[in-house]
N, C-alpha and C. Protein backbone atom coordinates (compact mmCIF):
# COMPACT_ATOMS: atom_id res chain seq x y z
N UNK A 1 -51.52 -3.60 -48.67
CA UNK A 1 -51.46 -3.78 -47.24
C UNK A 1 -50.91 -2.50 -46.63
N UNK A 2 -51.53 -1.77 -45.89
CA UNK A 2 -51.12 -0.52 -45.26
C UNK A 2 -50.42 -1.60 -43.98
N UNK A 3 -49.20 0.10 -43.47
CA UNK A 3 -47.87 -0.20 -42.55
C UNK A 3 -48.74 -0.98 -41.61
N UNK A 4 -49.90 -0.52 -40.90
CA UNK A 4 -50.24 -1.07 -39.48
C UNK A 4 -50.67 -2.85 -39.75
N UNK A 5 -50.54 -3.05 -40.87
CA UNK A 5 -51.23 -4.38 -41.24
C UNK A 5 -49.85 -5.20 -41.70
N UNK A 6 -48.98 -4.87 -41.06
CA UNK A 6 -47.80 -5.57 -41.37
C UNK A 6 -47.75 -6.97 -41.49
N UNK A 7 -46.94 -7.93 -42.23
CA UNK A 7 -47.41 -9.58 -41.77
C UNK A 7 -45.98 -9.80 -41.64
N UNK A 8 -46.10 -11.12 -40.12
CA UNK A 8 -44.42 -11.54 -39.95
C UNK A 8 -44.72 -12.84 -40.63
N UNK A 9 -43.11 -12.44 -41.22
CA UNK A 9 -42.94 -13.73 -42.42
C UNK A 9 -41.94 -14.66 -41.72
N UNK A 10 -41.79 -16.14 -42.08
CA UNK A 10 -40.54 -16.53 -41.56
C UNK A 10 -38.79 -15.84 -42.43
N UNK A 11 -38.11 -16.32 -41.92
CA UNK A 11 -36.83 -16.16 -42.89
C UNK A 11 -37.14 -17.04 -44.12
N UNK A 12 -37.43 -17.87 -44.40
CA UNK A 12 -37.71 -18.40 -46.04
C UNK A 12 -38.42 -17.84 -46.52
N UNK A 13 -39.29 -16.95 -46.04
CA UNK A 13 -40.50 -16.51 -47.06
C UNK A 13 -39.99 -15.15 -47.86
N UNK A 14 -39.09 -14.71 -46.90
CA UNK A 14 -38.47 -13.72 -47.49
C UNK A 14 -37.61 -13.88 -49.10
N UNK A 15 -38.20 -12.53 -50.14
CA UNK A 15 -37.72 -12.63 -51.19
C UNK A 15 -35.85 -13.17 -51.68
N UNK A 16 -36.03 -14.33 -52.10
CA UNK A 16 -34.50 -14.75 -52.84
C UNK A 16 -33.60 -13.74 -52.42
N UNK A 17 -33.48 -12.41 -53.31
CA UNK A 17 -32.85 -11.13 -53.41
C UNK A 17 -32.43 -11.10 -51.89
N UNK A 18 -33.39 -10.96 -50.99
CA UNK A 18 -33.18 -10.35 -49.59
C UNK A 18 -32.38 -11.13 -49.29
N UNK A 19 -32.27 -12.36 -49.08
CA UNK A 19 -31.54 -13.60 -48.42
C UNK A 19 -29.96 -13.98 -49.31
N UNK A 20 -30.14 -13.73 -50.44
CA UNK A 20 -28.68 -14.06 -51.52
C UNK A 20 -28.14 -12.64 -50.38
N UNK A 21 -28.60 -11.54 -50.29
CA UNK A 21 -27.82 -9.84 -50.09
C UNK A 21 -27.51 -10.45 -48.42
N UNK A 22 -28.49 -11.02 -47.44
CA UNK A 22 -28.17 -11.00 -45.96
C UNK A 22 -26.76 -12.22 -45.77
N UNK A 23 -26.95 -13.54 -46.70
CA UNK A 23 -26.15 -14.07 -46.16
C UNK A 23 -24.87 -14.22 -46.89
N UNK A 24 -24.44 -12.94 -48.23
CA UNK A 24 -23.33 -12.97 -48.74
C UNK A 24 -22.87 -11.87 -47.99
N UNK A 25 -23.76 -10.66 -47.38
CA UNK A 25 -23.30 -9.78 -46.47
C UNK A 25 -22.63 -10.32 -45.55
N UNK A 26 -23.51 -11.83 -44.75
CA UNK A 26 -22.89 -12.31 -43.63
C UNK A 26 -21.72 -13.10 -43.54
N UNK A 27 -21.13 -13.35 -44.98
CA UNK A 27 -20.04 -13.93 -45.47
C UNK A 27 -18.87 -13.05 -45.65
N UNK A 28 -19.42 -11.71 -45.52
CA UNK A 28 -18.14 -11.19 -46.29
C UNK A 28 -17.74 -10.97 -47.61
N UNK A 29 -18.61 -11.67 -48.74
CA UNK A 29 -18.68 -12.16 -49.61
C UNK A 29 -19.63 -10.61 -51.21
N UNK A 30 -18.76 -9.54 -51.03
CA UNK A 30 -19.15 -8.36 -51.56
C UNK A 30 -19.18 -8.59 -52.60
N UNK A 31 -18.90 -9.68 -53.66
CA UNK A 31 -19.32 -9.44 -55.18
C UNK A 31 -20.52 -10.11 -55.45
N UNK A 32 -20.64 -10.88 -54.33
CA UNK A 32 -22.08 -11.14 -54.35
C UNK A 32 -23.27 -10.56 -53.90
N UNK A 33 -22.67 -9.76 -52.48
CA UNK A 33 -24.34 -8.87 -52.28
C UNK A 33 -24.08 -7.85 -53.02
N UNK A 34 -23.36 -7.49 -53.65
CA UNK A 34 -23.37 -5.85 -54.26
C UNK A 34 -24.62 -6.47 -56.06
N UNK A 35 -24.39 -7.87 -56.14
CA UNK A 35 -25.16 -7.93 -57.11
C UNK A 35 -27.21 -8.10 -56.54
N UNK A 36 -27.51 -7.87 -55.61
CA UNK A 36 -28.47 -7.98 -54.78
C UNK A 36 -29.48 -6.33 -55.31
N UNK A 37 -28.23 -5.78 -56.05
CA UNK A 37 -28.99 -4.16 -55.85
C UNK A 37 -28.95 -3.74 -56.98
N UNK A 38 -30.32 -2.45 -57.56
CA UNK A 38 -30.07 -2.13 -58.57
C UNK A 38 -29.08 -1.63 -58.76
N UNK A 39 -29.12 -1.09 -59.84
CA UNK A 39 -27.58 -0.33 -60.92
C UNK A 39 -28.00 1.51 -59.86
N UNK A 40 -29.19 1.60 -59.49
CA UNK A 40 -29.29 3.34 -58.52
C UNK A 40 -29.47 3.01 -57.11
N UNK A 41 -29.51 1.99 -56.89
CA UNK A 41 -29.74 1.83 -55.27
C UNK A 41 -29.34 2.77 -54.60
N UNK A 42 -29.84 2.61 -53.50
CA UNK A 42 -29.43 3.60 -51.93
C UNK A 42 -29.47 2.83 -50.64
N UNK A 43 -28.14 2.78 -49.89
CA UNK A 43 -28.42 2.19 -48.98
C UNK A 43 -28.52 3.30 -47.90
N UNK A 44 -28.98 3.30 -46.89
CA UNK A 44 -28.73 4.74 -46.07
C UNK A 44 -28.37 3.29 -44.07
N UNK A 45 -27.12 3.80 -44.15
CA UNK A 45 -26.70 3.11 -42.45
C UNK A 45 -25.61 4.42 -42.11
N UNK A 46 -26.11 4.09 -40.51
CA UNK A 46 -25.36 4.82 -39.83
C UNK A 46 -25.45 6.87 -40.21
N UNK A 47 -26.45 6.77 -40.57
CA UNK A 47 -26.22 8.18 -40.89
C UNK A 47 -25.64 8.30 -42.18
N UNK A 48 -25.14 7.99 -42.65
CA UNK A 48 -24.47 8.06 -44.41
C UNK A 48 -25.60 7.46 -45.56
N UNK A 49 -25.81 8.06 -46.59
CA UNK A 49 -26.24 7.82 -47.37
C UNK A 49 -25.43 6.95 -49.07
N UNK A 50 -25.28 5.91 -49.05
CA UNK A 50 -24.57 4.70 -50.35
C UNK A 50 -25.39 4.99 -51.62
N UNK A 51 -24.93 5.88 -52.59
CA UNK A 51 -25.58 5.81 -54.18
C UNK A 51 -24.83 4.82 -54.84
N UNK A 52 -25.65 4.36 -55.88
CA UNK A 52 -25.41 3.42 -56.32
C UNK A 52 -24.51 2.37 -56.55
N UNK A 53 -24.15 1.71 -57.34
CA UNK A 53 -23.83 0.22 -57.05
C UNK A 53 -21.85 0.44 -56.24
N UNK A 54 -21.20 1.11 -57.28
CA UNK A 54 -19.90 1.26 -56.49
C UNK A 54 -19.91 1.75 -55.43
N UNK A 55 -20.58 2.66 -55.03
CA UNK A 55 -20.46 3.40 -53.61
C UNK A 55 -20.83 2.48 -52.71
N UNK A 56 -21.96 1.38 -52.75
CA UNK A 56 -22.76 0.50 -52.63
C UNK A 56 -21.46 -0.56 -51.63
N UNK A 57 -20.73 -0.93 -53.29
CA UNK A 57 -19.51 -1.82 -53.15
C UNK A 57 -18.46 -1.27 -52.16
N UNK A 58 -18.31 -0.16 -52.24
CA UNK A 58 -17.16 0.35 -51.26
C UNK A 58 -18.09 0.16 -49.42
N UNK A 59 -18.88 0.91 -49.29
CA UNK A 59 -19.23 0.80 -48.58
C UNK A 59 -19.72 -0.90 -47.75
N UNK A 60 -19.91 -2.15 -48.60
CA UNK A 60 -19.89 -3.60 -48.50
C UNK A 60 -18.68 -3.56 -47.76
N UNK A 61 -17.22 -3.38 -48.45
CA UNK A 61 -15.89 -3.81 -48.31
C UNK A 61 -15.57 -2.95 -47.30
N UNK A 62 -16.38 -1.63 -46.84
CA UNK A 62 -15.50 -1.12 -45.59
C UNK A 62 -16.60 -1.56 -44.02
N UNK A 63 -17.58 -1.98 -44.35
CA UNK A 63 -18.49 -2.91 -43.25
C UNK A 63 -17.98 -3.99 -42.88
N UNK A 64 -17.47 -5.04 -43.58
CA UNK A 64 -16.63 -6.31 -43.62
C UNK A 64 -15.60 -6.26 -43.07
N UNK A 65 -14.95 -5.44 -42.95
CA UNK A 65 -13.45 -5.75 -42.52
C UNK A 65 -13.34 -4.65 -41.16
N UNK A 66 -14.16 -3.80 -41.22
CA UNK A 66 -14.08 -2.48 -39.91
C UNK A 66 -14.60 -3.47 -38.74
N UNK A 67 -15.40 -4.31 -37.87
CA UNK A 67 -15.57 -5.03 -37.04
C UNK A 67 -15.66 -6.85 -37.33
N UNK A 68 -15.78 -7.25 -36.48
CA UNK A 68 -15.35 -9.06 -36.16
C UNK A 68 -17.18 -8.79 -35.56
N UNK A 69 -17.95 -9.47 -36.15
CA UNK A 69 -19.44 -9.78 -35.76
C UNK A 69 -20.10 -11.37 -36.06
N UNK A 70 -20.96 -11.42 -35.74
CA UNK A 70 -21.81 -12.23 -35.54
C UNK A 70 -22.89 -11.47 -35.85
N UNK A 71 -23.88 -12.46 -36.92
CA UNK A 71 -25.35 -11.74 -37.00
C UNK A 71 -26.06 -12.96 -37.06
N UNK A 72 -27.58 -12.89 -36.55
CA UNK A 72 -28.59 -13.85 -37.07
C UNK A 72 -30.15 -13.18 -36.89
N UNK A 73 -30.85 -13.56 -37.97
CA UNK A 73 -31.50 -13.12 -38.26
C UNK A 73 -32.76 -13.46 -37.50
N UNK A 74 -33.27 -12.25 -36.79
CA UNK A 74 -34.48 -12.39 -35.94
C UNK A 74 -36.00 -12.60 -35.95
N UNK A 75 -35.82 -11.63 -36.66
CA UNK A 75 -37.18 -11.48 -37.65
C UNK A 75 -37.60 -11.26 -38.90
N UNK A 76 -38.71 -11.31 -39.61
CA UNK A 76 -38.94 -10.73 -40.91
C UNK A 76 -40.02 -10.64 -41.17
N UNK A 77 -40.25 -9.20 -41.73
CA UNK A 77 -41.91 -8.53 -41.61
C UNK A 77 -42.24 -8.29 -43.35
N UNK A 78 -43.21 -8.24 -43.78
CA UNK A 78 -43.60 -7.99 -45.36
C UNK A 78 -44.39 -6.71 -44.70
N UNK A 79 -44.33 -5.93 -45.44
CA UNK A 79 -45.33 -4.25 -45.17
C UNK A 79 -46.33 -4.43 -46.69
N UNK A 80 -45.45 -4.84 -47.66
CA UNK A 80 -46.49 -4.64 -48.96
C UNK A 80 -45.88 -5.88 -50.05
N UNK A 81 -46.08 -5.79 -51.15
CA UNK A 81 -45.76 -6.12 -52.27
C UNK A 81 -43.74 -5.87 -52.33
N UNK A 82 -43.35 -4.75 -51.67
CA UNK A 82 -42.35 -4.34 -52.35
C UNK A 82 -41.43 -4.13 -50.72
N UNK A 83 -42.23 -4.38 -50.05
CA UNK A 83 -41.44 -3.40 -48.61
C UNK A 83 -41.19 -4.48 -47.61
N UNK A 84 -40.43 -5.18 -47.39
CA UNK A 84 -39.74 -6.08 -46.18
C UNK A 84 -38.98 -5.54 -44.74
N UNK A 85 -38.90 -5.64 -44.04
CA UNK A 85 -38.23 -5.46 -42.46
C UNK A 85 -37.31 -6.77 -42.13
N UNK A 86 -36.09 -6.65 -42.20
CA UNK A 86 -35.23 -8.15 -41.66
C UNK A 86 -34.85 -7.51 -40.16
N UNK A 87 -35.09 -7.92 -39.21
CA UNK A 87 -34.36 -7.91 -37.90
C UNK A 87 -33.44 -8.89 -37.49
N UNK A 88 -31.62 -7.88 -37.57
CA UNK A 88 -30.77 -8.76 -37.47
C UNK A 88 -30.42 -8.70 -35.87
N UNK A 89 -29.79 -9.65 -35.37
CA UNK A 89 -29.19 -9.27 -33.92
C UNK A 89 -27.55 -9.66 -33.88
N UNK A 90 -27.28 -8.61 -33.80
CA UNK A 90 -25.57 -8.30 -34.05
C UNK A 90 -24.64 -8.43 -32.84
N UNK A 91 -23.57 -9.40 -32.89
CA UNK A 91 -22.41 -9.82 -31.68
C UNK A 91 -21.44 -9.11 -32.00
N UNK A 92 -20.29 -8.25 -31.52
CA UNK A 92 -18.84 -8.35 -31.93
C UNK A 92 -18.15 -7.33 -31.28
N UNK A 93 -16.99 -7.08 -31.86
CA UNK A 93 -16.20 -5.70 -31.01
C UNK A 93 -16.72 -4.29 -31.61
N UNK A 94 -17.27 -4.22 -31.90
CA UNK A 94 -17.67 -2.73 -32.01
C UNK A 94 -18.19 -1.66 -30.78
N UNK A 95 -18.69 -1.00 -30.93
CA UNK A 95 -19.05 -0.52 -29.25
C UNK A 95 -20.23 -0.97 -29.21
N UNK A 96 -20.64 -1.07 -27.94
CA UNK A 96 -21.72 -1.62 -27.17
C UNK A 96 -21.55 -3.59 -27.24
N UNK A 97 -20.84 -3.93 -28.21
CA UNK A 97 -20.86 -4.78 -28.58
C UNK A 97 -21.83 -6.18 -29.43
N UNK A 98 -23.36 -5.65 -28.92
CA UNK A 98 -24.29 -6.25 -29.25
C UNK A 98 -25.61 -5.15 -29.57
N UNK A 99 -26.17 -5.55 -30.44
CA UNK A 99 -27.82 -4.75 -31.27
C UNK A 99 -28.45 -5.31 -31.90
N UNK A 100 -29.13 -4.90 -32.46
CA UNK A 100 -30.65 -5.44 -32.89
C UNK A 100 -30.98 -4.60 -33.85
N UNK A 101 -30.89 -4.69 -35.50
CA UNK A 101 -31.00 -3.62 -36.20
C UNK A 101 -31.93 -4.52 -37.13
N UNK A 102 -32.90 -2.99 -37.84
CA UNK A 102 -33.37 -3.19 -38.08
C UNK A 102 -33.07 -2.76 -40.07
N UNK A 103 -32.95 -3.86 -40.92
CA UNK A 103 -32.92 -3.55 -42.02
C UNK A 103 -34.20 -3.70 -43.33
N UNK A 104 -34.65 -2.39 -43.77
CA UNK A 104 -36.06 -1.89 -44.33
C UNK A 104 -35.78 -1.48 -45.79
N UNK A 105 -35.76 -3.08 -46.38
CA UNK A 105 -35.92 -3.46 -47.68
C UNK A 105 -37.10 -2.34 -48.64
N UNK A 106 -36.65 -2.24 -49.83
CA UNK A 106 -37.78 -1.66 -50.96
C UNK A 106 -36.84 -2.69 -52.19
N UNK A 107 -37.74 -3.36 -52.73
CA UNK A 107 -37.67 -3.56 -53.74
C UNK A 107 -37.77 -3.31 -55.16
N UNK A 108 -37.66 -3.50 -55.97
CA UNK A 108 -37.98 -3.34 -57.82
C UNK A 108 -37.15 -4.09 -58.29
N UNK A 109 -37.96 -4.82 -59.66
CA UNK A 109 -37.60 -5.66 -60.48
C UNK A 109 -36.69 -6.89 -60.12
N UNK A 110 -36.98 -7.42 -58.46
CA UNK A 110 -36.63 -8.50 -57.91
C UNK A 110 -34.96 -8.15 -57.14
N UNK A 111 -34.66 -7.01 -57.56
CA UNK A 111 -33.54 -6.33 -57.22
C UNK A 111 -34.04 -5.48 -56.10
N UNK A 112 -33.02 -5.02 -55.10
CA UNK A 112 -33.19 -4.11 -54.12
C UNK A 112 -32.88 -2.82 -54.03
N UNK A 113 -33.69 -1.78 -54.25
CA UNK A 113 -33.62 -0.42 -54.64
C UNK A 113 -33.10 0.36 -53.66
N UNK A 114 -34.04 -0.10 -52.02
CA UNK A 114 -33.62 0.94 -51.53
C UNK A 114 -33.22 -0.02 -49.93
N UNK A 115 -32.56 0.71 -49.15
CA UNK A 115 -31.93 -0.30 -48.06
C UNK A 115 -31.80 0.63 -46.93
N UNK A 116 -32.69 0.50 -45.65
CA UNK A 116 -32.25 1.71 -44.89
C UNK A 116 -32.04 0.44 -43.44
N UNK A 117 -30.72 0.67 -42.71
CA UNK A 117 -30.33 -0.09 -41.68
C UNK A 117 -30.35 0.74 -40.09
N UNK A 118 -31.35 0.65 -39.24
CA UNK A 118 -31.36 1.25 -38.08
C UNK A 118 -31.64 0.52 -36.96
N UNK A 119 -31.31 1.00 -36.07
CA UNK A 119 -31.41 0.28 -34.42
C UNK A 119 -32.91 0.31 -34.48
């Protein structure tokens, strides 16, 4: 399936992996999404780039506790076999206070390889 042929999925259709990683993220709950990712993952938010799984983990534990949010999940797009889009919409004290980000799943071996989080 090429990008322009994108398909919107509901939130269930979305892969296990994606959903164990969004709603232990949305818990707070870091020994569980850090197991969501391979052993080389990359997450890339905010401009910073997360190698693998500890950096991964540190970076979980300093997202969690740096703002008070609210998330729910807006949308969810399949691009291919391997490539998902979750659109979260984010409440809390941070600045602006509210967004709409967009997180662009790659998968392998049912694990999540690569993770890029943008407005």
């Amino acid at each position: 399936m090429r990008d322009d042929q994108r398909r919107t999925s509901t939130p269930e259709s979305l892969p296990e992996v994606i959903t164990r990683y969004l709603k232990a993220h949305r818990a707070h709950d870091t020994a569980t999404a850090v197991t969501a990712f391979t052993r080389e993952a990359t997450v890339i938010d905010d401009g910073h780039a997360y190698e693998g799984t500890e950096a991964i983990e540190g970076w979980l534990g300093r997202s969690a506790t740096e703002f008070t949010y609210t998330s729910h999940l807006v949308s969810a797009q399949q691009a291919d076999a391997t490539h998902y889009i979750a659109t979260l919409h984010l409440e809390g004290d941070f600045p602006g206070g509210t967004i709409d980000l967009r997180y662009q799943f790659t998968l392998r071996d049912d694990l999540i390889e690569h993770l890029v989080i943008e407005p």
